[in-house]
PDB file of N, CA and C in Angstrom:
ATOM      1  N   UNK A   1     111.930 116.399 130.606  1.00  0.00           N
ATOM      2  CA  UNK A   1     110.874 117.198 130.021  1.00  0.00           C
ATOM      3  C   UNK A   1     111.016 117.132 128.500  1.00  0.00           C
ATOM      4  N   UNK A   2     110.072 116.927 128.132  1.00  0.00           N
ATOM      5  CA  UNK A   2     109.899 116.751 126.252  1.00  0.00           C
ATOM      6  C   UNK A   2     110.365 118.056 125.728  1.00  0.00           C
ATOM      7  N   UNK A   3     111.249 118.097 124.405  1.00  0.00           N
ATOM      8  CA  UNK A   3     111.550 119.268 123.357  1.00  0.00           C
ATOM      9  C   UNK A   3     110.119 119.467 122.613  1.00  0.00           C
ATOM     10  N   UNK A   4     109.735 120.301 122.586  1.00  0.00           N
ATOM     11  CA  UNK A   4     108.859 120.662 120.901  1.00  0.00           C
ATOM     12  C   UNK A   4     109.222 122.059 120.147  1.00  0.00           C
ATOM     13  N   UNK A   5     108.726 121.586 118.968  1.00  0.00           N
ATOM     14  CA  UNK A   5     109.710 122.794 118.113  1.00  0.00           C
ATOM     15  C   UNK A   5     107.968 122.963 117.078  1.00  0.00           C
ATOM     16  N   UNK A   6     108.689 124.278 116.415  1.00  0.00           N
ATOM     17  CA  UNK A   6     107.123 125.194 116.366  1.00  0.00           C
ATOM     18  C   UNK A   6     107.986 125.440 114.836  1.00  0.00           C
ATOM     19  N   UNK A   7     107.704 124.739 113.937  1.00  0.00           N
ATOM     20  CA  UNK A   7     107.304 125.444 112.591  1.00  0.00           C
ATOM     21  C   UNK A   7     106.290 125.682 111.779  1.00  0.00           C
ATOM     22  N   UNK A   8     106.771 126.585 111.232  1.00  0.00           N
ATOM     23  CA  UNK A   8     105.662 127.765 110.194  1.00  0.00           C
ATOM     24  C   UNK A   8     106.014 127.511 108.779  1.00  0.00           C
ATOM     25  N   UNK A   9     105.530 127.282 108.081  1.00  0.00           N
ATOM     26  CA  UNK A   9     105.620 127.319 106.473  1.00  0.00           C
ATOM     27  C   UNK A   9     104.688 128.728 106.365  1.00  0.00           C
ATOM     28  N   UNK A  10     105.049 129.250 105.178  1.00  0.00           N
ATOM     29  CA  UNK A  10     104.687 130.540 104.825  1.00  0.00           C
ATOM     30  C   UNK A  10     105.481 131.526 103.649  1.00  0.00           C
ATOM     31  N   UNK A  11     104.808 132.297 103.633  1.00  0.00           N
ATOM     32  CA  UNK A  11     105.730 133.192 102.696  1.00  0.00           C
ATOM     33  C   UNK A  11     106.953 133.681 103.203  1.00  0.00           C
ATOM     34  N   UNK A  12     107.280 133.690 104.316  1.00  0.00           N
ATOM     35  CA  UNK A  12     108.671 133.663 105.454  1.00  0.00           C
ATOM     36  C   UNK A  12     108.839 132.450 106.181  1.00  0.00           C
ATOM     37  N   UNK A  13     109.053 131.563 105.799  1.00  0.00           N
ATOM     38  CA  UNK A  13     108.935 130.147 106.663  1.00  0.00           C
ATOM     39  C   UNK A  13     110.190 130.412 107.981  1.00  0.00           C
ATOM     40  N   UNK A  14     109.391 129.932 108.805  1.00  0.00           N
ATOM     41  CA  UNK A  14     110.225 129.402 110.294  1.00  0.00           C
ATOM     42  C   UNK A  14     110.602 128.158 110.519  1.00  0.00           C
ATOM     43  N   UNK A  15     112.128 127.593 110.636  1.00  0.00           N
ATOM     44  CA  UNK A  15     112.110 126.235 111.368  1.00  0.00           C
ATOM     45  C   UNK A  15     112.732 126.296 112.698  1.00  0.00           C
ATOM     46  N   UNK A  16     112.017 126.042 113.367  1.00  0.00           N
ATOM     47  CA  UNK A  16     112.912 126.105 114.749  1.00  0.00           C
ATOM     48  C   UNK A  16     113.749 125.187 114.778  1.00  0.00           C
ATOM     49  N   UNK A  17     114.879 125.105 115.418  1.00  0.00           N
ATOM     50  CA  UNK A  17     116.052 124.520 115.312  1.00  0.00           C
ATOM     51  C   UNK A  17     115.949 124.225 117.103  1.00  0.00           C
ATOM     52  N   UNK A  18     115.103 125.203 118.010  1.00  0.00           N
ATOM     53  CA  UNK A  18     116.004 125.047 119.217  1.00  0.00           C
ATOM     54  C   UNK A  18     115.026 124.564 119.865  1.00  0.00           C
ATOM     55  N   UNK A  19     113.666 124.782 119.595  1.00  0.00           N
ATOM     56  CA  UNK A  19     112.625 124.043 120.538  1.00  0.00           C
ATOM     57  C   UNK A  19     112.563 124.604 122.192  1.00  0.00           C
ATOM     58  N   UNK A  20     111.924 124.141 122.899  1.00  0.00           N
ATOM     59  CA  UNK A  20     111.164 124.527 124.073  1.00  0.00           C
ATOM     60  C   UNK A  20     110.868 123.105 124.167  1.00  0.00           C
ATOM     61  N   UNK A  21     111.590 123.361 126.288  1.00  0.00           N
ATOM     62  CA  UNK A  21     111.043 122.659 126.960  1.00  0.00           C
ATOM     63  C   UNK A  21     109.929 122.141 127.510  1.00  0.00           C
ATOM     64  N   UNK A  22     109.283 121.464 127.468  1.00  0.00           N
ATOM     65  CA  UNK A  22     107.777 121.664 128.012  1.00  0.00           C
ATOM     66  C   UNK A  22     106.912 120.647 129.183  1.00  0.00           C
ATOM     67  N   UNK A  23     106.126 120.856 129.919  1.00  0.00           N
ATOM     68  CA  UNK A  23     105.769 119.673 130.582  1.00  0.00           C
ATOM     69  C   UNK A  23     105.188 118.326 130.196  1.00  0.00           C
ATOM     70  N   UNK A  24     104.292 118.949 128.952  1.00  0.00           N
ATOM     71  CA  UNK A  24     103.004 118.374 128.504  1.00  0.00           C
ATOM     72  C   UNK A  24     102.502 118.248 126.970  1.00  0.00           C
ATOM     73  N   UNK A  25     102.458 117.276 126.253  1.00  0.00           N
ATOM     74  CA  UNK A  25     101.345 118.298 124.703  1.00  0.00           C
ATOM     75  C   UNK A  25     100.748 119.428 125.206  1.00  0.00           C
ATOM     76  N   UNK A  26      99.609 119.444 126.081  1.00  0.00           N
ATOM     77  CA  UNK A  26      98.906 120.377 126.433  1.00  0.00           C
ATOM     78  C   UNK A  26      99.206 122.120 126.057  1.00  0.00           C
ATOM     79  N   UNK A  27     100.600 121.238 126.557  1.00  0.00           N
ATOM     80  CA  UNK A  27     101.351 122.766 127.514  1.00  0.00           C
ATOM     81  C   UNK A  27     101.748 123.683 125.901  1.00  0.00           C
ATOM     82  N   UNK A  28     102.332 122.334 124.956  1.00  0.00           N
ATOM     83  CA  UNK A  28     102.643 122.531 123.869  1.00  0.00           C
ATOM     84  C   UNK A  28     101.382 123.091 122.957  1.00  0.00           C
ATOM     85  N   UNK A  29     100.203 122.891 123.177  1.00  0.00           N
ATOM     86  CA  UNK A  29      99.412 123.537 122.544  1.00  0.00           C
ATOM     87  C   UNK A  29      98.836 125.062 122.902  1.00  0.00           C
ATOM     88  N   UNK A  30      99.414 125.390 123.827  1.00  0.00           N
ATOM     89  CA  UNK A  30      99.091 126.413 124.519  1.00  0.00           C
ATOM     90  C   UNK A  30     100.222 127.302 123.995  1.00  0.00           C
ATOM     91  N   UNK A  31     101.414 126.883 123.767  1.00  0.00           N
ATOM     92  CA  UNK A  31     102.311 127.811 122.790  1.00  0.00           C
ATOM     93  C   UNK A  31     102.158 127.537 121.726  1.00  0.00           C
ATOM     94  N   UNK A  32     101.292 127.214 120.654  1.00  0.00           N
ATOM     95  CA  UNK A  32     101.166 126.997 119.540  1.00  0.00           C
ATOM     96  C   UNK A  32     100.175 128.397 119.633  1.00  0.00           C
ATOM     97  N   UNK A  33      99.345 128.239 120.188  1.00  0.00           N
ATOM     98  CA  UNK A  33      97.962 129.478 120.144  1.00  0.00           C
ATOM     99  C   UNK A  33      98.647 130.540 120.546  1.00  0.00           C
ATOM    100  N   UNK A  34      99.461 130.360 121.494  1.00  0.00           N
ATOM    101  CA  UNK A  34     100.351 131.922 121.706  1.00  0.00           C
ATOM    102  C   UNK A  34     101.170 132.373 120.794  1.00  0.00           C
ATOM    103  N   UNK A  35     102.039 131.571 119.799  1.00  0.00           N
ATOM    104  CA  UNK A  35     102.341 131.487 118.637  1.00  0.00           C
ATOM    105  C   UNK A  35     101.737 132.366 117.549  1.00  0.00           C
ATOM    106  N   UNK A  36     100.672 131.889 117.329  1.00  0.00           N
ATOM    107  CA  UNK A  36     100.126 132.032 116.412  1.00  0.00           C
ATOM    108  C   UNK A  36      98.977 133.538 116.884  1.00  0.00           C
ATOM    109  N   UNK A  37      98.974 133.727 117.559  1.00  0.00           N
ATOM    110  CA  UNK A  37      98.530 135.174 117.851  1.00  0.00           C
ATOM    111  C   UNK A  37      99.547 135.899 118.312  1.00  0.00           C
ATOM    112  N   UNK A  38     101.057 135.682 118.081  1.00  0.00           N
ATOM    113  CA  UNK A  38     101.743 136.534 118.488  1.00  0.00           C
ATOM    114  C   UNK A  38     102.325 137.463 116.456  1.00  0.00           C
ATOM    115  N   UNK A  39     101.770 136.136 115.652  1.00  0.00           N
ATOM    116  CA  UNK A  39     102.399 136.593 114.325  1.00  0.00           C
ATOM    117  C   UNK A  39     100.777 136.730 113.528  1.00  0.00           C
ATOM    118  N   UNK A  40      99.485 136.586 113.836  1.00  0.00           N
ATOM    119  CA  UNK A  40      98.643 136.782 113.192  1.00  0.00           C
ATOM    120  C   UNK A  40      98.411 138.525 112.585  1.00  0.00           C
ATOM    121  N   UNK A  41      99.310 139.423 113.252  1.00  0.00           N
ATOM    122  CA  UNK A  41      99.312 140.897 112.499  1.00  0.00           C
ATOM    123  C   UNK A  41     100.124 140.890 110.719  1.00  0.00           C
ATOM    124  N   UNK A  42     100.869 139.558 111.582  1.00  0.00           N
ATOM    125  CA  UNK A  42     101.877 139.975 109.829  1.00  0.00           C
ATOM    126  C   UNK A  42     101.058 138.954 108.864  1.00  0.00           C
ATOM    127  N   UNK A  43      99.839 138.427 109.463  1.00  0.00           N
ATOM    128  CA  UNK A  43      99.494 137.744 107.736  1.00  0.00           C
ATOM    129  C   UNK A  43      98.581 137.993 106.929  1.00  0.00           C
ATOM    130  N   UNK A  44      99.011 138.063 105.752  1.00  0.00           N
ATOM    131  CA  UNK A  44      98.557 139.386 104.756  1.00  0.00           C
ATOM    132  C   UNK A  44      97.164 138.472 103.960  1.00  0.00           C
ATOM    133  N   UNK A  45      96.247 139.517 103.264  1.00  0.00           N
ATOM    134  CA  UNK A  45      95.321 138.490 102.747  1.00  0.00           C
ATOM    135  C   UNK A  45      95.846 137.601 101.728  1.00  0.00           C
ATOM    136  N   UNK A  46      95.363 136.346 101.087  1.00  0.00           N
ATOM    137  CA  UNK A  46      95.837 135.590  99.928  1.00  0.00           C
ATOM    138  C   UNK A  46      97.079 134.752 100.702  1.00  0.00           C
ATOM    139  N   UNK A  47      97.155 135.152 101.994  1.00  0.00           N
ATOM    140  CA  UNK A  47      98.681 134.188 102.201  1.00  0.00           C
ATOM    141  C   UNK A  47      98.020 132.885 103.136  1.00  0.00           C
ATOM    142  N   UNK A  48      98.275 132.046 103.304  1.00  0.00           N
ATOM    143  CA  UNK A  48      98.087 130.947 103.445  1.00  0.00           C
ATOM    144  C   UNK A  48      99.641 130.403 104.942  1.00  0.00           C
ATOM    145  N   UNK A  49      99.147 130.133 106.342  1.00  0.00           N
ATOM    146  CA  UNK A  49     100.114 129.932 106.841  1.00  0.00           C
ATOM    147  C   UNK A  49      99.647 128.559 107.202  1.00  0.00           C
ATOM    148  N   UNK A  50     101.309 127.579 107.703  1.00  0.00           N
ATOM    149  CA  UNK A  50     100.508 126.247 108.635  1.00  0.00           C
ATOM    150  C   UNK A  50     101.678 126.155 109.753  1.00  0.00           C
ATOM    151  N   UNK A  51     101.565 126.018 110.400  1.00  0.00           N
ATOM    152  CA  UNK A  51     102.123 125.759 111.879  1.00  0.00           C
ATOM    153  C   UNK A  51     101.928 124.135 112.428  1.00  0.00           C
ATOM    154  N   UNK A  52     103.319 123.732 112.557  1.00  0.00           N
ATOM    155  CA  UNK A  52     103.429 122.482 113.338  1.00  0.00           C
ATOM    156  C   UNK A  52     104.083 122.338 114.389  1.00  0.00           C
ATOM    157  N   UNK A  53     103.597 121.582 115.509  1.00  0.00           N
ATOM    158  CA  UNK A  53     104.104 120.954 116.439  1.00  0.00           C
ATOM    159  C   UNK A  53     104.749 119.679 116.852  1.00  0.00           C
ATOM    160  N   UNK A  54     106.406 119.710 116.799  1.00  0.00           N
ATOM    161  CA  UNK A  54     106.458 118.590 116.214  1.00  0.00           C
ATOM    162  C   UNK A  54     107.279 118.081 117.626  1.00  0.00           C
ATOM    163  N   UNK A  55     107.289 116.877 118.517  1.00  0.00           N
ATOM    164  CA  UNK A  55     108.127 115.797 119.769  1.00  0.00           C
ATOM    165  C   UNK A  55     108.947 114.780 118.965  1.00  0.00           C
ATOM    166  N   UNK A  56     109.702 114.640 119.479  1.00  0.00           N
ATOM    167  CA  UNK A  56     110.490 113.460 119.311  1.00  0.00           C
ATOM    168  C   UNK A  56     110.314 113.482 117.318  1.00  0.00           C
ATOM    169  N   UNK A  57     110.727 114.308 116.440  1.00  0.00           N
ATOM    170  CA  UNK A  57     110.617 114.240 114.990  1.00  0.00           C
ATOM    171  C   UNK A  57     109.067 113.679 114.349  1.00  0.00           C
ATOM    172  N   UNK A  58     108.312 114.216 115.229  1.00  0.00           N
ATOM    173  CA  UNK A  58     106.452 113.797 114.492  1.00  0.00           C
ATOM    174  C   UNK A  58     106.155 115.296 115.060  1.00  0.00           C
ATOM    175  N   UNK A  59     104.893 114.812 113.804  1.00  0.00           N
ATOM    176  CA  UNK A  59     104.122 116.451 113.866  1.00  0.00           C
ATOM    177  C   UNK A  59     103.300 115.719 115.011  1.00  0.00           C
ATOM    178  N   UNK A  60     102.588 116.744 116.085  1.00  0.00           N
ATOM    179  CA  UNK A  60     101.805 116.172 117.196  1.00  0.00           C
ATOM    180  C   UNK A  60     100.258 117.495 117.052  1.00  0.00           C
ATOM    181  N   UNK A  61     100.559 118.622 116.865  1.00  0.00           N
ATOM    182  CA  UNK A  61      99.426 119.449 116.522  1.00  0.00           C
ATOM    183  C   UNK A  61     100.208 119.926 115.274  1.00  0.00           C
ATOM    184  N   UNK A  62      98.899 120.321 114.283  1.00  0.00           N
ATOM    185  CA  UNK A  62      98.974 121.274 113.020  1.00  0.00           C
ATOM    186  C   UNK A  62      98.025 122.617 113.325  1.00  0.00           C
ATOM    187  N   UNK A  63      98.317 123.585 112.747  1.00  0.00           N
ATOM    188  CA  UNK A  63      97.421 124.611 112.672  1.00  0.00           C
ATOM    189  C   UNK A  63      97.679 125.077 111.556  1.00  0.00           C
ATOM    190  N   UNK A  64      96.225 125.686 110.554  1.00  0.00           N
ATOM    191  CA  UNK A  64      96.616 126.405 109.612  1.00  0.00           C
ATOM    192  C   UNK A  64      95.787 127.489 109.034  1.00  0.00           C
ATOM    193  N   UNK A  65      96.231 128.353 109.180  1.00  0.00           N
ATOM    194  CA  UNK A  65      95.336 129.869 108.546  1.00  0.00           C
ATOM    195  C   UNK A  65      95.490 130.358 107.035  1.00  0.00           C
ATOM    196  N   UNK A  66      94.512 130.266 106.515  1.00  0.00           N
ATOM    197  CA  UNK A  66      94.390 130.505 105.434  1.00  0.00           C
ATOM    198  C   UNK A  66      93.301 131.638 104.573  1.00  0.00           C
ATOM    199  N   UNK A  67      93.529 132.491 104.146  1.00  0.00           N
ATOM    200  CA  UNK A  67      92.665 133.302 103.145  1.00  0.00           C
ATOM    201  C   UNK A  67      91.885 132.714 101.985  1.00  0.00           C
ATOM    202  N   UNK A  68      90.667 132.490 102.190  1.00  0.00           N
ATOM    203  CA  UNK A  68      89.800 131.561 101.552  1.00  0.00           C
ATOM    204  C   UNK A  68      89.277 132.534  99.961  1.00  0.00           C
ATOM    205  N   UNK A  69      89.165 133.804  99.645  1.00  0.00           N
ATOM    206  CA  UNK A  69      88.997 134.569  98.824  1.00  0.00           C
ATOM    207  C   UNK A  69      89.526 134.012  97.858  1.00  0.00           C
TER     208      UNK A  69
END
Protein backbone atom coordinates (compact mmCIF):
# COMPACT_ATOMS: atom_id res chain seq x y z
CA UNK A 1 0.00 0.00 0.00
CA UNK A 2 1.44 3.50 -1.02
CA UNK A 3 2.78 6.14 1.93
CA UNK A 4 1.42 9.76 1.39
CA UNK A 5 2.34 12.51 3.55
CA UNK A 6 0.19 15.79 3.90
CA UNK A 7 2.09 19.06 4.13
CA UNK A 8 0.97 22.50 4.96
CA UNK A 9 3.04 25.59 4.50
CA UNK A 10 1.58 28.40 6.50
CA UNK A 11 2.04 30.66 9.20
CA UNK A 12 2.47 27.27 11.39
CA UNK A 13 3.83 25.02 8.75
CA UNK A 14 3.28 21.14 9.00
CA UNK A 15 5.67 18.47 7.60
CA UNK A 16 4.59 15.19 8.05
CA UNK A 17 7.31 12.98 8.66
CA UNK A 18 5.05 9.79 9.13
CA UNK A 19 2.53 9.66 6.34
CA UNK A 20 -0.52 7.33 5.93
CA UNK A 21 -1.11 4.30 4.42
CA UNK A 22 -3.42 4.36 1.70
CA UNK A 23 -5.11 2.30 -1.05
CA UNK A 24 -5.34 4.78 -3.78
CA UNK A 25 -4.55 8.69 -4.91
CA UNK A 26 -8.18 8.81 -4.66
CA UNK A 27 -8.23 7.66 -1.26
CA UNK A 28 -5.37 10.23 -0.76
CA UNK A 29 -7.48 12.96 -1.90
CA UNK A 30 -10.15 12.28 0.26
CA UNK A 31 -7.74 12.95 3.26
CA UNK A 32 -6.49 15.95 1.86
CA UNK A 33 -10.30 17.47 1.95
CA UNK A 34 -10.65 15.95 5.37
CA UNK A 35 -7.49 17.68 6.14
CA UNK A 36 -8.20 20.65 5.22
CA UNK A 37 -11.63 21.02 6.81
CA UNK A 38 -10.39 19.63 9.83
CA UNK A 39 -7.87 22.99 10.19
CA UNK A 40 -10.02 25.51 8.08
CA UNK A 41 -11.29 27.14 11.76
CA UNK A 42 -7.69 28.14 12.50
CA UNK A 43 -7.17 30.19 9.24
CA UNK A 44 -7.16 33.65 9.94
CA UNK A 45 -7.96 36.37 7.25
CA UNK A 46 -4.71 37.70 5.17
CA UNK A 47 -3.15 34.17 5.79
CA UNK A 48 -2.55 32.31 2.86
CA UNK A 49 -2.33 28.26 3.32
CA UNK A 50 -1.09 25.40 0.64
CA UNK A 51 -1.34 21.81 1.28
CA UNK A 52 0.50 19.00 -0.54
CA UNK A 53 0.19 15.58 -1.30
CA UNK A 54 3.15 14.10 -1.80
CA UNK A 55 3.94 9.50 -2.97
CA UNK A 56 7.01 8.23 -3.45
CA UNK A 57 8.88 12.16 -2.84
CA UNK A 58 6.44 14.09 -5.69
CA UNK A 59 3.78 16.38 -4.96
CA UNK A 60 0.62 14.32 -6.50
CA UNK A 61 -2.36 16.87 -5.30
CA UNK A 62 -1.84 20.65 -4.18
CA UNK A 63 -4.45 22.61 -2.43
CA UNK A 64 -4.38 26.14 -1.53
CA UNK A 65 -6.50 28.65 0.46
CA UNK A 66 -5.92 31.91 0.34
CA UNK A 67 -7.39 35.45 1.51
CA UNK A 68 -7.71 37.40 -1.63
CA UNK A 69 -8.43 41.02 0.25
Amino acid sequence: MPKYFFHLQSARPYEDDGGLDLPSDPAAWVEAKRFARDIESSLKPGETWHLEVHREGRPIYSLKICDRH
